[in-house]
Protein backbone atom coordinates (compact mmCIF):
# COMPACT_ATOMS: atom_id res chain seq x y z
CA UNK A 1 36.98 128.10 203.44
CA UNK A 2 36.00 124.69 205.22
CA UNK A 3 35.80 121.91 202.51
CA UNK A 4 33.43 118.72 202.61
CA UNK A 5 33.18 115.62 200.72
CA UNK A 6 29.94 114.25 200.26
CA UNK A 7 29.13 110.90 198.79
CA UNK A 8 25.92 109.66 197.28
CA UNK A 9 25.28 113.33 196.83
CA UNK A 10 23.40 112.77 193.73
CA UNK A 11 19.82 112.44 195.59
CA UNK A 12 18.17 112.29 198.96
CA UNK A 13 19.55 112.43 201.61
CA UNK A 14 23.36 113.33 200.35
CA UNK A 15 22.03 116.24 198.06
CA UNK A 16 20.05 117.41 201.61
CA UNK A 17 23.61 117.77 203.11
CA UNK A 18 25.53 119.18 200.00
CA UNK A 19 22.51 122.16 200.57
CA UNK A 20 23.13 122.22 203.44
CA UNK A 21 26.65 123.03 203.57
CA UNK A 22 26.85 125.40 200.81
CA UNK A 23 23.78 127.48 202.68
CA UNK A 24 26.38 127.46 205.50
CA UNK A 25 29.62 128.55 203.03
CA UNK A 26 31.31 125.07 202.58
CA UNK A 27 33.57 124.23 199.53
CA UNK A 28 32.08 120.73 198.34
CA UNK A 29 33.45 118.31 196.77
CA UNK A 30 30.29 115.93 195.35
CA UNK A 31 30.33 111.96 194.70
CA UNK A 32 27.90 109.68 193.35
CA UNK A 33 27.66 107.61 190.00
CA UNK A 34 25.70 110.01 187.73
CA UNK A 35 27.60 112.82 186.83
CA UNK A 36 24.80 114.47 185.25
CA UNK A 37 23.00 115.07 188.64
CA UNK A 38 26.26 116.39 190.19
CA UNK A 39 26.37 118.77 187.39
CA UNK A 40 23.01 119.73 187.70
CA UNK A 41 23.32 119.90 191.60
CA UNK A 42 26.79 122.29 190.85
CA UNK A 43 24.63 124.43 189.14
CA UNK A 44 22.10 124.85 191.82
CA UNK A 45 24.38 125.22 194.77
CA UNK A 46 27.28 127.64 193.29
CA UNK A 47 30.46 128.63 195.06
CA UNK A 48 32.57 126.38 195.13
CA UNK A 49 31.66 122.66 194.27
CA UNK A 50 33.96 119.90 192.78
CA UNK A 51 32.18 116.82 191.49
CA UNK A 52 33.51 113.35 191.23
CA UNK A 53 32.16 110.66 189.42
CA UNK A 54 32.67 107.27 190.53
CA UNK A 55 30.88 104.09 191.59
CA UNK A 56 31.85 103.38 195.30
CA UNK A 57 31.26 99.85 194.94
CA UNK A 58 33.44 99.30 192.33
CA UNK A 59 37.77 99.12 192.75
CA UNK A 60 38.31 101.79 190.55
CA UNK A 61 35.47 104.51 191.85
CA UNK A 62 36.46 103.92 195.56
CA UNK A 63 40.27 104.16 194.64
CA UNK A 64 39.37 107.96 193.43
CA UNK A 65 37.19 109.17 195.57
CA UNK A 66 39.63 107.63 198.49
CA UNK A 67 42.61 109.53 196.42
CA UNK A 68 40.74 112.53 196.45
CA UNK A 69 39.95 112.49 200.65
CA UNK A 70 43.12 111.91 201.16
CA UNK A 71 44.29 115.01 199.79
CA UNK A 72 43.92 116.22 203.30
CA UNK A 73 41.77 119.24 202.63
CA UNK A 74 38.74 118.25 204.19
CA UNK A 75 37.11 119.76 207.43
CA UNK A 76 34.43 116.70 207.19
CA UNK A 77 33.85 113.34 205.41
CA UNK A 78 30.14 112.14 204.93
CA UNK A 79 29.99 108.86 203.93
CA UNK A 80 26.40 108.46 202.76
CA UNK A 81 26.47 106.90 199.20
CA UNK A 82 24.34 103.24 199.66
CA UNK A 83 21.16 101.09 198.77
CA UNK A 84 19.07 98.02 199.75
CA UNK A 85 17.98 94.72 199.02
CA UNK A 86 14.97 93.25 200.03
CA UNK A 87 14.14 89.24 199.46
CA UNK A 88 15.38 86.31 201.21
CA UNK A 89 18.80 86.09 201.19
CA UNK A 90 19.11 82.96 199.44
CA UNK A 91 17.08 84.09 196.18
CA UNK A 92 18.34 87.24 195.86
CA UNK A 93 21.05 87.20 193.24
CA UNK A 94 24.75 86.91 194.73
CA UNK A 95 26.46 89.67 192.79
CA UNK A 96 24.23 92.60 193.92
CA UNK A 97 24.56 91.53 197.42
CA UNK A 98 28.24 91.53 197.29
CA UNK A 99 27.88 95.00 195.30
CA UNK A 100 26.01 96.02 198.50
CA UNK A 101 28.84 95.23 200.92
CA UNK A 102 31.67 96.87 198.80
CA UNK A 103 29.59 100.22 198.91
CA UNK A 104 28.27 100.05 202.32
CA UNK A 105 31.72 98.37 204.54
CA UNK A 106 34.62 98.10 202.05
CA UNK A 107 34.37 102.01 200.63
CA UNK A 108 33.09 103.37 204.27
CA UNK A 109 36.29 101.56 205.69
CA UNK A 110 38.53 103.27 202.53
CA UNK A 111 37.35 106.21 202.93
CA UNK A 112 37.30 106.88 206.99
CA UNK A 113 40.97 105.88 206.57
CA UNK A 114 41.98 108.26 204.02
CA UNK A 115 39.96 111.23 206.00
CA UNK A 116 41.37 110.02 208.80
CA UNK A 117 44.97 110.54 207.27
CA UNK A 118 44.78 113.97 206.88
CA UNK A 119 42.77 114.86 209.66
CA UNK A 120 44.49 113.70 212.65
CA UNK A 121 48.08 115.38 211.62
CA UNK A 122 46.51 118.83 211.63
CA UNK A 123 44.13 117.80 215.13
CA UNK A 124 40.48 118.15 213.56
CA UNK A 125 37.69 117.08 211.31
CA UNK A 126 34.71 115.33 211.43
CA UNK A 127 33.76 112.07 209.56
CA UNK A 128 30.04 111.39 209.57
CA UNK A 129 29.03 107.63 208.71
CA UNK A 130 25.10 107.32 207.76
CA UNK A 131 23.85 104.17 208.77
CA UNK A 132 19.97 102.87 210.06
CA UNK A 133 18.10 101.57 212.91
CA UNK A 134 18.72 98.70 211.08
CA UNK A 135 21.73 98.72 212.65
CA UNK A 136 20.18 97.81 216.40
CA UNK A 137 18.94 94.43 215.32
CA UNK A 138 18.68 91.56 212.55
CA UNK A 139 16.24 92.38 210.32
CA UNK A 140 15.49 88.87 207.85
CA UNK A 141 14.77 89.77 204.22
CA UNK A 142 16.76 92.75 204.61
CA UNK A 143 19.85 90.47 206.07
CA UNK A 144 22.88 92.26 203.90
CA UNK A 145 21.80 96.07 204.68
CA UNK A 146 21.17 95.37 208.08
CA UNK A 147 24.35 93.22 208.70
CA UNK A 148 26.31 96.09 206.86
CA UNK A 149 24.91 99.16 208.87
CA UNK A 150 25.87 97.00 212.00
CA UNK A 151 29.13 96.84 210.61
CA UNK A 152 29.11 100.61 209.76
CA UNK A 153 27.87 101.70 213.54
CA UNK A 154 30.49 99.37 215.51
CA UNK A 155 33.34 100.39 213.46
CA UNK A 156 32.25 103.97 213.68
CA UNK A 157 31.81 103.71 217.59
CA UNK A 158 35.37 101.98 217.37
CA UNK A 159 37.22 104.48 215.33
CA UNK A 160 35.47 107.91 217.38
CA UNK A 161 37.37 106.52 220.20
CA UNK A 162 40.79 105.90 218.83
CA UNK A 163 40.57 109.53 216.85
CA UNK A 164 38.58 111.70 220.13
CA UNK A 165 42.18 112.32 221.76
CA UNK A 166 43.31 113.87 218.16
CA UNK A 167 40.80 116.11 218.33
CA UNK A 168 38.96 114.59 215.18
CA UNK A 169 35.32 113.08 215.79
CA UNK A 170 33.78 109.60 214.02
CA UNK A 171 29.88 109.66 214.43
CA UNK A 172 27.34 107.43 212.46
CA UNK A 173 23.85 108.80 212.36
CA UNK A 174 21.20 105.82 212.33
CA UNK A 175 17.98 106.95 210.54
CA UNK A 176 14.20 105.49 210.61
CA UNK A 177 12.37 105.75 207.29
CA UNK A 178 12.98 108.96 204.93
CA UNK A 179 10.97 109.01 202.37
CA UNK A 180 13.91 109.29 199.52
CA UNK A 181 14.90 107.70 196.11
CA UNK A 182 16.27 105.22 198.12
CA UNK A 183 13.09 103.01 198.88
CA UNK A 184 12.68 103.43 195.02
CA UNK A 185 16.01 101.74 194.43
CA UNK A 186 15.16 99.28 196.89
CA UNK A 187 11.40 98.89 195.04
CA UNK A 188 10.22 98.66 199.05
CA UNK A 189 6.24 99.24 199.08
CA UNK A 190 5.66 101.11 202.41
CA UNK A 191 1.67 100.43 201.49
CA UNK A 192 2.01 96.34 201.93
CA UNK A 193 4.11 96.87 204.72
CA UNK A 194 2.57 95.43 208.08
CA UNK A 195 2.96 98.40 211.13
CA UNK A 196 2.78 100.90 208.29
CA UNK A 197 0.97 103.63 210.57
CA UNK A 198 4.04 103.37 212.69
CA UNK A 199 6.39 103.38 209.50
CA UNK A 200 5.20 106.53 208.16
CA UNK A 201 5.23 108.07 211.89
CA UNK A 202 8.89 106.90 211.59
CA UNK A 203 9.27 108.57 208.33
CA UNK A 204 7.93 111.76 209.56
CA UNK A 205 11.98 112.82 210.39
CA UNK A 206 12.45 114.52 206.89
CA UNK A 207 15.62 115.31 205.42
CA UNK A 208 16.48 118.63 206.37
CA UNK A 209 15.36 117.27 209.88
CA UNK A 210 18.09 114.30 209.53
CA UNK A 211 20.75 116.82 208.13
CA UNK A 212 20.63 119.26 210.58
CA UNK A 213 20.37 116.70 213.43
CA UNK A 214 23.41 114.47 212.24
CA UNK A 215 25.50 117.74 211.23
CA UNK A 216 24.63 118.96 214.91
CA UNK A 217 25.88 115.78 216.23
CA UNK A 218 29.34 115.80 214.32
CA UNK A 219 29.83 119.89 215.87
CA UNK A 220 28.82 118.35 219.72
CA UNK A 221 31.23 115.11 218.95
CA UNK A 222 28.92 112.79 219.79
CA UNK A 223 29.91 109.06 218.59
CA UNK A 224 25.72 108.02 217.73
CA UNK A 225 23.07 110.11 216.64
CA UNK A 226 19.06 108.78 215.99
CA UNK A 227 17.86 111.53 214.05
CA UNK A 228 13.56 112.21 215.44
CA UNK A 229 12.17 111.78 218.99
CA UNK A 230 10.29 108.27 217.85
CA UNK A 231 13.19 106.89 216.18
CA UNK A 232 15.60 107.26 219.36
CA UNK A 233 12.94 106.09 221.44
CA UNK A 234 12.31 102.46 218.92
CA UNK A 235 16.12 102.51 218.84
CA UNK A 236 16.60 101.99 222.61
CA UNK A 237 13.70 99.74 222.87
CA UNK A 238 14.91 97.39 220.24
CA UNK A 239 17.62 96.61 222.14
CA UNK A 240 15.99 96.02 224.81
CA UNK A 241 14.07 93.65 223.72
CA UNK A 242 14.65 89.75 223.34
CA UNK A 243 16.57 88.61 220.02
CA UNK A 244 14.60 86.47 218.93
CA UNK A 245 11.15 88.47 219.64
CA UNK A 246 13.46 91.59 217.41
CA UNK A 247 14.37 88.80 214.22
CA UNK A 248 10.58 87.43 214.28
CA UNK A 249 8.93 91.29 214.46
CA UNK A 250 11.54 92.32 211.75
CA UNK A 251 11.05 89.25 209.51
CA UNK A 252 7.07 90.03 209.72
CA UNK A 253 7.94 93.30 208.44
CA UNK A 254 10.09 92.75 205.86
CA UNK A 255 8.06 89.16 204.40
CA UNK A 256 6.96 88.92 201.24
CA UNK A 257 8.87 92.75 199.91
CA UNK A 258 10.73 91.54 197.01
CA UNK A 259 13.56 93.68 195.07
């Protein structure tokens, strides 16, 4: 039976893909902080499903989970576990911030390595990074998420290349908007956000959409995947435009949410 890990499986997005994969007959082993809503998720999926408690920010949550990858039983890695901050940089309090870039860089980095470990020996897996289109551009008041995502979808690119001769493939999926319990964590009001008819076209890619389009991604072994039409098409047109037209629309956006 082909095993997965999945972290931040507790909610959202992460609990779409542990469905997901036990619809399809995958062994799971589950992740997040609240072992109550892995238990309760265990009970909804049966078969087989292993859950893991930790907090991935945190020296002693990332050491288990990155024990347990390494165990070198896994057919696929998702690394999805994360949240936001929204504020200016410079007001927002220090410790959450750096609590953001151990979840989102230092355990995505831990992790990739120890699925990595196993995976290229025996010539195949899949590791599947979730990132944003946050990752295509600065985006002020949301400075540490964006700057981390970037992080996430240049090391991903990176690493697919140095594991596609193994026969293992590295892909981050970069989504728009989802309407999860992750803009809850983040307090982000999509109503006082400026643009928000194009947000919530955006956020029309719902999460079985993003699942099934990421999971098809990581089975084609593609390095990037923009889950819904609109989203790929903003993605490449960020990008194209000017800098420092991108950091002024962004800022607009993002001015005045507060965490």
């Amino acid at each position: 039976m082909k095993r997965a890990l999945v972290t931040g499986a507790s909610a959202g997005i992460g609990a779409g893909f542990a469905r997901r994969l036990a619809k399809d007959g995958w062994a799971l082993v589950l992740v997040a902080r609240r072992r109550e809503r892995l238990e309760a998720l265990r009970e909804e999926l049966g078969g087989e499903v292993e859950v893991l408690a930790a907090d991935l920010a945190s020296e002693a949550g990332v050491n288990a989970a990155a024990e347990r990858v390494a165990r070198g039983d896994l057919e696929l890695l998702v690394n999805n576990a994360g949240f936001g901050t929204i504020g200016a940089f410079a007001e927002l309090p220090l410790a959450r911030e750096m609590a953001e870039i151990d979840l989102l860089v230092r355990a995505v980095v831990r992790l990739t390595h120890a699925g990595l470990s196993g995976m290229i020996p025996r010539g195949r897996g899949g590791i599947l990074n979730v990132a944003s289109m946050a990752a295509f551009q600065p985006v002020p008041f949301n400075a540490v998420y964006a700057a981390s995502k970037a992080f996430v979808l240049s090391f991903s690119e990176s690493v697919h290349e140095e594991a596609r001769p193994h026969g293992v493939t590295v892909t981050c999926t970069c989504l728009g908007p989802v309407r999860t319990e992750f803009q809850r964590v983040a307090k982000l009001d999509g109503k006082k956000l400026p643009h928000r008819k194009l947000m919530r076209a955006m956020a029309r890619t719902g999460i079985d959409e993003v699942v099934e389009a990421s999971l098809r991604a990581v089975l084609r072994g593609d390095a990037v995947c923009v889950p819904g039409a609109l989203n790929a098409v903003i993605a490449k047109a960020s990008q194209a435009v000017p800098r420092p037209i991108v950091r002024r629309m962004s800022g607009r956006v993002y001015r005045g949410q507060k965490s």
